[in-house]
PDB file of N, CA and C in Angstrom:
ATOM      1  N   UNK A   1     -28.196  -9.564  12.462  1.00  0.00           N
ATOM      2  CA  UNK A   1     -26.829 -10.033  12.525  1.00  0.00           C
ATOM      3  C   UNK A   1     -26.235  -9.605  13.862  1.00  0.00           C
ATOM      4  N   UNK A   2     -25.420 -10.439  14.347  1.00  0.00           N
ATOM      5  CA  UNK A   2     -24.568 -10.261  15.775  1.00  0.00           C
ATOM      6  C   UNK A   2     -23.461  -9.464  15.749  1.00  0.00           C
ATOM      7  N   UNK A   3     -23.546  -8.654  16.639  1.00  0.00           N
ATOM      8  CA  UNK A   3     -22.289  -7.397  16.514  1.00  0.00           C
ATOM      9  C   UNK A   3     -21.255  -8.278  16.820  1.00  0.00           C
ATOM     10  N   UNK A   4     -20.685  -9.549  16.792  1.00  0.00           N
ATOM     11  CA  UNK A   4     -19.888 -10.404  16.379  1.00  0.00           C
ATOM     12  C   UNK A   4     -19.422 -10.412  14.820  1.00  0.00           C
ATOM     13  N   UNK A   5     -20.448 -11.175  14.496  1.00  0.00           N
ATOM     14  CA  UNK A   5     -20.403 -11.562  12.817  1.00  0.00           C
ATOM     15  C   UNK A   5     -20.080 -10.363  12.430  1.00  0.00           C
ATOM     16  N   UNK A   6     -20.886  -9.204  12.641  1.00  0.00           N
ATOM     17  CA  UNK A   6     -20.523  -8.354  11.639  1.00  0.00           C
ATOM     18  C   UNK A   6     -18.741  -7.648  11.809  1.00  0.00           C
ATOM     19  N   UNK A   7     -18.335  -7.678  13.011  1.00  0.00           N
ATOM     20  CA  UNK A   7     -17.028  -7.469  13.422  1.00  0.00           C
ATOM     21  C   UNK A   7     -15.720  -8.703  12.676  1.00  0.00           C
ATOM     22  N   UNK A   8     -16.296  -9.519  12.347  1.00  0.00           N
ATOM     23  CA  UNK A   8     -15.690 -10.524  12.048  1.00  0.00           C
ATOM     24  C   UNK A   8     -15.504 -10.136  10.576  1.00  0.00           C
ATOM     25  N   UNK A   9     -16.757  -9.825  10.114  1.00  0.00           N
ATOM     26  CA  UNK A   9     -17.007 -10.017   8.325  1.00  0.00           C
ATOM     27  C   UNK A   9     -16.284  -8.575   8.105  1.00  0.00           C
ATOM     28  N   UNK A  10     -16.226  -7.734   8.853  1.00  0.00           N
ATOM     29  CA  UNK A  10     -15.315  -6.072   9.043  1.00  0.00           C
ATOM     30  C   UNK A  10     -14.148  -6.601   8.938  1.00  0.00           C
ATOM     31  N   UNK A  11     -14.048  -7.322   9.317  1.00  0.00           N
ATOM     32  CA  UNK A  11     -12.265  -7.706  10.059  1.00  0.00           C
ATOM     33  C   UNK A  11     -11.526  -8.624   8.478  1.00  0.00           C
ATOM     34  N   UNK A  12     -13.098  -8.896   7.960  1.00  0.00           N
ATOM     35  CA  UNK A  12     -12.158 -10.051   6.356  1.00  0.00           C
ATOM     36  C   UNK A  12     -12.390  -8.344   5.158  1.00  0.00           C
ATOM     37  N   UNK A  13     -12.771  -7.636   6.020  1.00  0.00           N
ATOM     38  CA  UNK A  13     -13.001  -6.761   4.455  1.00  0.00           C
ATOM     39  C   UNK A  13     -11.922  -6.105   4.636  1.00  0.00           C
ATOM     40  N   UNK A  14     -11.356  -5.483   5.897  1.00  0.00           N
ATOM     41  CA  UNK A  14      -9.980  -4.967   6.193  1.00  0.00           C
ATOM     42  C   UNK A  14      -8.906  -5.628   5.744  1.00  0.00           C
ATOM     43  N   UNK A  15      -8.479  -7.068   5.858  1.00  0.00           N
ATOM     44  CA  UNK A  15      -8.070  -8.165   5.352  1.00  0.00           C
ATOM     45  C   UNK A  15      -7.722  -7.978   3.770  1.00  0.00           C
ATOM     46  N   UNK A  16      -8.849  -8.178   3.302  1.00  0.00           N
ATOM     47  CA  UNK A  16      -8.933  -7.376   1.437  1.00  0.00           C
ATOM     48  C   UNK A  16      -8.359  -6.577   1.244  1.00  0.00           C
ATOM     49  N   UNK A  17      -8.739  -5.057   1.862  1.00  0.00           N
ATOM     50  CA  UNK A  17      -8.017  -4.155   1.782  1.00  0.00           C
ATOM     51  C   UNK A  17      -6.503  -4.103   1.878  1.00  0.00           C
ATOM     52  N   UNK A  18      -6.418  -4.501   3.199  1.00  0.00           N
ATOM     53  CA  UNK A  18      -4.713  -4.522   3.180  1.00  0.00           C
ATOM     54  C   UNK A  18      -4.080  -5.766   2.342  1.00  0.00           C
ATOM     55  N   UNK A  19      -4.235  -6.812   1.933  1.00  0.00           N
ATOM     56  CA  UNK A  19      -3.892  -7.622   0.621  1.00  0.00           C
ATOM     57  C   UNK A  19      -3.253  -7.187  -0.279  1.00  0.00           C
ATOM     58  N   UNK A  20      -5.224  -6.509  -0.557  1.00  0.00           N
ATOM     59  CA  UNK A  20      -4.743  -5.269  -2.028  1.00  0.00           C
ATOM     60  C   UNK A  20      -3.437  -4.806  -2.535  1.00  0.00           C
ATOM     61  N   UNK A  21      -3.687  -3.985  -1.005  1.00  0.00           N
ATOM     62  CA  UNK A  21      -2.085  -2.520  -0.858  1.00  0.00           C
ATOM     63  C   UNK A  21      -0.983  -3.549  -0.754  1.00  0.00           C
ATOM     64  N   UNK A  22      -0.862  -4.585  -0.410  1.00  0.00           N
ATOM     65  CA  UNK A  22       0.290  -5.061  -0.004  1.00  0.00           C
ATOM     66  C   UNK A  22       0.599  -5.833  -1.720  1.00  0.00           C
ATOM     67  N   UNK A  23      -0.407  -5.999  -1.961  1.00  0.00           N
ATOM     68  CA  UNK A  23       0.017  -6.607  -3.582  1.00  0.00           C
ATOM     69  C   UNK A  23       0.204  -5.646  -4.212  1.00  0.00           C
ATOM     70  N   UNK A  24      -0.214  -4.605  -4.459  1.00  0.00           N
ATOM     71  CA  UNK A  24       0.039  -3.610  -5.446  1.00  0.00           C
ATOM     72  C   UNK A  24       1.463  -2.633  -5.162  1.00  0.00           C
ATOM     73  N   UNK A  25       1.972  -3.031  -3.785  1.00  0.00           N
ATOM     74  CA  UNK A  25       3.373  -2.295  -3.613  1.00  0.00           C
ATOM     75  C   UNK A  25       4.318  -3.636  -3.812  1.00  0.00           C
ATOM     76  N   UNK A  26       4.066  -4.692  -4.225  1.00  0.00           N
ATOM     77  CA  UNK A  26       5.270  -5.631  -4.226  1.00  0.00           C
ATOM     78  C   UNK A  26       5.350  -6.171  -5.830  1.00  0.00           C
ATOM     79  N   UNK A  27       4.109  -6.397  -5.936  1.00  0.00           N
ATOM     80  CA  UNK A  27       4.290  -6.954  -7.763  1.00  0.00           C
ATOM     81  C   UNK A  27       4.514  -6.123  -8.552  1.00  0.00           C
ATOM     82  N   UNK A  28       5.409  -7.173  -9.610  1.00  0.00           N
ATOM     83  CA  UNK A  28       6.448  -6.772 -10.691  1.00  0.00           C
ATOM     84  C   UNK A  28       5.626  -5.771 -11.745  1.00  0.00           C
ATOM     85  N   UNK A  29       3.666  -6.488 -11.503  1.00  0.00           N
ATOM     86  CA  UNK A  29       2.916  -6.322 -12.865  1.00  0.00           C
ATOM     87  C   UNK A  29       1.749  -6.647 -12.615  1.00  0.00           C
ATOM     88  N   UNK A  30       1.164  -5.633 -11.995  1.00  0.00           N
ATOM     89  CA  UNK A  30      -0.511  -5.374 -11.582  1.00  0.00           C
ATOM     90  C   UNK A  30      -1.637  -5.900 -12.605  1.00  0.00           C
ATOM     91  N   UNK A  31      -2.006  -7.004 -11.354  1.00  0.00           N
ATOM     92  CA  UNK A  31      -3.465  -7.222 -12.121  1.00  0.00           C
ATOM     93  C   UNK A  31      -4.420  -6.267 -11.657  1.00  0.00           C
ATOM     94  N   UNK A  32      -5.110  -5.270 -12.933  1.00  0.00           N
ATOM     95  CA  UNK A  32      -5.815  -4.568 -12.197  1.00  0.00           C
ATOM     96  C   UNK A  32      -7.130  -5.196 -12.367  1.00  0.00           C
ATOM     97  N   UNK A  33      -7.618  -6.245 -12.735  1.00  0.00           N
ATOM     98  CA  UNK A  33      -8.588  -6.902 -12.067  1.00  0.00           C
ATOM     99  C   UNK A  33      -8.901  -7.990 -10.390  1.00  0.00           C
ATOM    100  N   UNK A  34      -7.677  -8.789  -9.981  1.00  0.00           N
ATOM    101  CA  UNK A  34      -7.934  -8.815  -9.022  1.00  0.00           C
ATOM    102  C   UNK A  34      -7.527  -7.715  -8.054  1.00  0.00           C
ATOM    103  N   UNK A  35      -6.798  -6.442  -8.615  1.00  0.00           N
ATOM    104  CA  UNK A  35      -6.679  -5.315  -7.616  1.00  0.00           C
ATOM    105  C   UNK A  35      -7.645  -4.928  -7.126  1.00  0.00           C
ATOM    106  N   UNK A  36      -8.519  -4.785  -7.964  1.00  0.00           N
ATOM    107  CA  UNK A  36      -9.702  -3.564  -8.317  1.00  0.00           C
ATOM    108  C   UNK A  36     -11.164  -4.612  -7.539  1.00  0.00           C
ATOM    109  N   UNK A  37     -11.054  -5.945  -7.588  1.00  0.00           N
ATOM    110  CA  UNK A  37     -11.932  -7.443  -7.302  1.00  0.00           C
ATOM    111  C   UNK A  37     -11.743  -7.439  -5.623  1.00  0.00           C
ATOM    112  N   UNK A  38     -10.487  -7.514  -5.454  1.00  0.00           N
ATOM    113  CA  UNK A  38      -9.959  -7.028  -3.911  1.00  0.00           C
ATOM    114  C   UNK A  38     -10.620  -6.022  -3.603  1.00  0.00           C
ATOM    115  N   UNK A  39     -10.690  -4.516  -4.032  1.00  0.00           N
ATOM    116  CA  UNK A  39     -11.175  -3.631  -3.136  1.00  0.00           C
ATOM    117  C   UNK A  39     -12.306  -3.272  -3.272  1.00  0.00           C
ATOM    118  N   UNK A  40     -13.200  -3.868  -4.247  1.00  0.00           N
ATOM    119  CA  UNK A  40     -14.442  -4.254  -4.074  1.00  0.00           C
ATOM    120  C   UNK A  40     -14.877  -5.165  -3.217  1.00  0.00           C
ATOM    121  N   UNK A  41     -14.711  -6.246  -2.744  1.00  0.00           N
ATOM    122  CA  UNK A  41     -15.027  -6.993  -1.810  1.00  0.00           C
ATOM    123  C   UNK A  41     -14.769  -6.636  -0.712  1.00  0.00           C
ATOM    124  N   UNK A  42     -13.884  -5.943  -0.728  1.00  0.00           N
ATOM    125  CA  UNK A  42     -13.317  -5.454   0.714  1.00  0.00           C
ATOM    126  C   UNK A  42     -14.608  -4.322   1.318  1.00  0.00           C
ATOM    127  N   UNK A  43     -14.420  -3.487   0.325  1.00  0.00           N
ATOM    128  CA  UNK A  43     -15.957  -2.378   0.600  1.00  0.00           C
ATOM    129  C   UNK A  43     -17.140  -2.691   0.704  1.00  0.00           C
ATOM    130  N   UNK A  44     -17.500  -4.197   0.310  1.00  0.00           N
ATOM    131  CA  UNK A  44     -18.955  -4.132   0.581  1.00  0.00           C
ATOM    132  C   UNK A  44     -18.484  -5.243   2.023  1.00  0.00           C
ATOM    133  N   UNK A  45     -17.608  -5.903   2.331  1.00  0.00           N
ATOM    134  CA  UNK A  45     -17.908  -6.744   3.700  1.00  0.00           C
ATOM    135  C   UNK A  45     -18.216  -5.485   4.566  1.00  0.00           C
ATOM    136  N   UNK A  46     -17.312  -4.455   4.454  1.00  0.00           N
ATOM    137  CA  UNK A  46     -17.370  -3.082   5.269  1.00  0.00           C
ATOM    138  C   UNK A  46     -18.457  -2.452   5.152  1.00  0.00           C
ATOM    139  N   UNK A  47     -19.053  -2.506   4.123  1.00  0.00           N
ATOM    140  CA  UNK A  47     -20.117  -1.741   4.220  1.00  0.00           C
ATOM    141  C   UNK A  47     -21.550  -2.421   5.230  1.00  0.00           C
ATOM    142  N   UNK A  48     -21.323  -4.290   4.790  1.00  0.00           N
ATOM    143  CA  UNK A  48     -22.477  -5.467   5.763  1.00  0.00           C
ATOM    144  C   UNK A  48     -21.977  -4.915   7.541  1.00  0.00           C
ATOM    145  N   UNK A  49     -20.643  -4.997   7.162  1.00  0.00           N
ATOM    146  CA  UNK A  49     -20.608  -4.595   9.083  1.00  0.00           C
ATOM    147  C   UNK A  49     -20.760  -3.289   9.234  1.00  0.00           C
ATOM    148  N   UNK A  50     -20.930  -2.020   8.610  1.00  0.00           N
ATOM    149  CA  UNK A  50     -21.237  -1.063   9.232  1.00  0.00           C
ATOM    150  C   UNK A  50     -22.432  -0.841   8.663  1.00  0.00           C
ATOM    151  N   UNK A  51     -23.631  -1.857   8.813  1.00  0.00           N
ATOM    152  CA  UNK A  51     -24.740  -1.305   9.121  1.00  0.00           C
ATOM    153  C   UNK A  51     -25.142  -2.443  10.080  1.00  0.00           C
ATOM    154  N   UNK A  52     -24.251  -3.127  10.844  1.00  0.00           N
ATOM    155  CA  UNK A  52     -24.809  -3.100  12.222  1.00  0.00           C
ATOM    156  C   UNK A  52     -24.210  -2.128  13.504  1.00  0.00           C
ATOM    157  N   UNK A  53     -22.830  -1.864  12.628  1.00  0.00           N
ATOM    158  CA  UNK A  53     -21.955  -0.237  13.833  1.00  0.00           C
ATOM    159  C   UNK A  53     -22.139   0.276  12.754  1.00  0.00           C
ATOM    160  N   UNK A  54     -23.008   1.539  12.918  1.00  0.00           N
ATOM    161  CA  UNK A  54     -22.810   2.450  11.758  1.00  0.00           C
ATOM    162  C   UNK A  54     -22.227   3.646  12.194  1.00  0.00           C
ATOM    163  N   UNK A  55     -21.236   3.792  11.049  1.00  0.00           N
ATOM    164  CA  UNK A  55     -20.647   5.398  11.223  1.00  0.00           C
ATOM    165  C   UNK A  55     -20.533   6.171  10.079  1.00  0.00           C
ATOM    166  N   UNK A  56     -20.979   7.075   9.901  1.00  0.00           N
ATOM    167  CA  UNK A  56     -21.501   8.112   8.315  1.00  0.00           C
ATOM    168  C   UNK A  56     -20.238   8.042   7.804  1.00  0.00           C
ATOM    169  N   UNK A  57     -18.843   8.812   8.648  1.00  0.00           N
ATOM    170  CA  UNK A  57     -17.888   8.763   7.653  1.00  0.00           C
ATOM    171  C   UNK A  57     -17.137   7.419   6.846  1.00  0.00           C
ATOM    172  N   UNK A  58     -17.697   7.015   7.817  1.00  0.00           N
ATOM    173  CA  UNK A  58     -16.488   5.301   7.431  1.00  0.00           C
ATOM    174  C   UNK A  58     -17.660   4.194   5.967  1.00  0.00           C
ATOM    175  N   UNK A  59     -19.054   4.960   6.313  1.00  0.00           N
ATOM    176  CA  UNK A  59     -19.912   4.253   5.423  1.00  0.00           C
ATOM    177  C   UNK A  59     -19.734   4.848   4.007  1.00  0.00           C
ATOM    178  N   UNK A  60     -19.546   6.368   3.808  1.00  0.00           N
ATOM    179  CA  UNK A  60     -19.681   7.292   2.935  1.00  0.00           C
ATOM    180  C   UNK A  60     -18.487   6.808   2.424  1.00  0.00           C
ATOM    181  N   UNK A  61     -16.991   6.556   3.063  1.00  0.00           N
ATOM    182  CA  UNK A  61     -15.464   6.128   2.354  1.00  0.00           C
ATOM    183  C   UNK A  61     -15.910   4.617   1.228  1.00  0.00           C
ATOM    184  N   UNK A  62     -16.271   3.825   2.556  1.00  0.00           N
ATOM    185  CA  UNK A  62     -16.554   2.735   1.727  1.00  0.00           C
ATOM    186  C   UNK A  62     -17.590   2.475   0.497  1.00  0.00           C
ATOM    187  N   UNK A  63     -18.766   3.044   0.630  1.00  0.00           N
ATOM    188  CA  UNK A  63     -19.401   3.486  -0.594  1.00  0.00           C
ATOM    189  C   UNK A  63     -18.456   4.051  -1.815  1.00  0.00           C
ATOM    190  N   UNK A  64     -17.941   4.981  -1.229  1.00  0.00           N
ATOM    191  CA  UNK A  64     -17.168   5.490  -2.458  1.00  0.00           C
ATOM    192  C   UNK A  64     -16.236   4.573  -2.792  1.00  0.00           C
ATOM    193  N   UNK A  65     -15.648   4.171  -1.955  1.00  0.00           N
ATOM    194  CA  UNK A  65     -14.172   2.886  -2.630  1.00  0.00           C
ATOM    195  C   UNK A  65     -15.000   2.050  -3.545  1.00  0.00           C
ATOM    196  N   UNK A  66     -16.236   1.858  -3.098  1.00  0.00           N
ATOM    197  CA  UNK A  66     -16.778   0.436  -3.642  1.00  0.00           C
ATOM    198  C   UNK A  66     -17.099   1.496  -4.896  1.00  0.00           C
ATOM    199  N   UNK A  67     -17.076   2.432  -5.491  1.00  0.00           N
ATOM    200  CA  UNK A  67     -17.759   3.205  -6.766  1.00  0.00           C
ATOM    201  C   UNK A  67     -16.625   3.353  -7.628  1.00  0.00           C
ATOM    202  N   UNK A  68     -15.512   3.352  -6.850  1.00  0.00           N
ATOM    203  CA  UNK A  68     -14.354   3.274  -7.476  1.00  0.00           C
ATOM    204  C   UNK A  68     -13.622   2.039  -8.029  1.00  0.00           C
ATOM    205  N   UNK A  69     -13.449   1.182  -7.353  1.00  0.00           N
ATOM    206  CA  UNK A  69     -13.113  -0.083  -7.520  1.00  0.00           C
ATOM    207  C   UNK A  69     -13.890  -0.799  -8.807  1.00  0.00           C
ATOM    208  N   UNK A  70     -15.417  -0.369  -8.749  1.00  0.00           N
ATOM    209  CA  UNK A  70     -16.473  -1.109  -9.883  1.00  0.00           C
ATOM    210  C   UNK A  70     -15.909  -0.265 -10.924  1.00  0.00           C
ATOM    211  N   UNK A  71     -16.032   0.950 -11.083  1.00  0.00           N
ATOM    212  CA  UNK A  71     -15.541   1.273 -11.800  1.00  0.00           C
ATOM    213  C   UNK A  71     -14.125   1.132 -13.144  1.00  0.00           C
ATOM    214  N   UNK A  72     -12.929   0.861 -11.396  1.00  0.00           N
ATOM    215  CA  UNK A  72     -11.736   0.326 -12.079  1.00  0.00           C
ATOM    216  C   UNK A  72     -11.672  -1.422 -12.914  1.00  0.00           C
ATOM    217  N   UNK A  73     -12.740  -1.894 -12.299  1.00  0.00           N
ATOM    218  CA  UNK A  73     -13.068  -3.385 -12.759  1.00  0.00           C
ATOM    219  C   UNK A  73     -13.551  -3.196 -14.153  1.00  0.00           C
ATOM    220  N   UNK A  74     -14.296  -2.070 -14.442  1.00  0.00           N
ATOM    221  CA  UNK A  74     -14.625  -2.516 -15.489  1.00  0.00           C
ATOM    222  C   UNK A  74     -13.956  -2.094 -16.452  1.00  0.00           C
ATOM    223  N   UNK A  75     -13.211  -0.759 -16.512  1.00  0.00           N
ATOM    224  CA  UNK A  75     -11.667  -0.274 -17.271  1.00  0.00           C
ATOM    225  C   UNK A  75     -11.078  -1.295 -17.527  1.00  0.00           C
ATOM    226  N   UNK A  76     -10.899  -2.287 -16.342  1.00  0.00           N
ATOM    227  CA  UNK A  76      -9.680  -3.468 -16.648  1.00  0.00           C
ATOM    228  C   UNK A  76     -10.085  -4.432 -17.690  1.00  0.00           C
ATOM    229  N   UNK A  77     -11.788  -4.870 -17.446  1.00  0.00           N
ATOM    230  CA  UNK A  77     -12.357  -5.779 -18.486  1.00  0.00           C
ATOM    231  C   UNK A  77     -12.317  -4.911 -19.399  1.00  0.00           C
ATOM    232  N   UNK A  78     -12.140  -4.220 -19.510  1.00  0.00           N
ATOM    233  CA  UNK A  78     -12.766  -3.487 -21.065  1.00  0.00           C
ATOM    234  C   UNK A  78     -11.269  -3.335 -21.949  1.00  0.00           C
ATOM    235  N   UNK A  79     -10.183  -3.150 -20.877  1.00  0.00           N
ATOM    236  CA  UNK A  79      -8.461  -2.941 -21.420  1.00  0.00           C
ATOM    237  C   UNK A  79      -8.093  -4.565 -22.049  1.00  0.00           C
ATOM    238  N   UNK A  80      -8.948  -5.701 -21.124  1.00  0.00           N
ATOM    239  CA  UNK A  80      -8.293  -6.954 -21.369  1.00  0.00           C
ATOM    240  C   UNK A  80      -9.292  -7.398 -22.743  1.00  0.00           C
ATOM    241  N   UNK A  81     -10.355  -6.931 -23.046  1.00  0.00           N
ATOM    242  CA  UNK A  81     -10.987  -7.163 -24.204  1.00  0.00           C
ATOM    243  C   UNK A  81     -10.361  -6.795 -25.732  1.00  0.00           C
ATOM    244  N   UNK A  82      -9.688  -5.874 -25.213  1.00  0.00           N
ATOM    245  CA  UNK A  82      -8.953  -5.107 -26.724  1.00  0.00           C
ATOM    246  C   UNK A  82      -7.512  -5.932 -27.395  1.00  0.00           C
ATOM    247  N   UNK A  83      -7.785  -6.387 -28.532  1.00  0.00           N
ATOM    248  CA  UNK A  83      -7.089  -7.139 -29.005  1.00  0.00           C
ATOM    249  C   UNK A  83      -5.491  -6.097 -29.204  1.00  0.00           C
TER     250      UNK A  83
END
């Protein structure tokens, strides 16, 4: 991959990220599935571009967001399952 593309595909996962935050400080009434859908996607575009710039701390954050986020995804399916 071209240290282009991957700057580009960095640049839509940052994108996600800030979405996210910007939805979750303005709405009335959090979806925490596309919250949680957002910052999962966001962490793995980040994670495709930093393994063509790699940097330990910024890989290790995003790993973890992305452990968190799956996580919160599935709390949410599991909250929206309960009658």
């Amino acid at each position: 991959m071209s240290g282009m593309l991957a700057n580009i595909i960095g640049l839509m996962g940052s994108a996600l990220f800030i979405g996210a935050f910007a939805y979750s400080n303005v709405t009335a009434s959090m979806n925490f599935v596309l919250f949680n859908l957002l910052n999962l996607f966001g962490a793995i575009l980040l994670i495709i571009s930093l393994t063509v710039h790699f940097n330990l701390a910024a890989m290790v954050m995003e790993v973890v967001w992305a452990i968190i986020a799956t996580l919160g995804l599935v709390k949410a399916w599991r909250g929206r399952a309960r009658p």
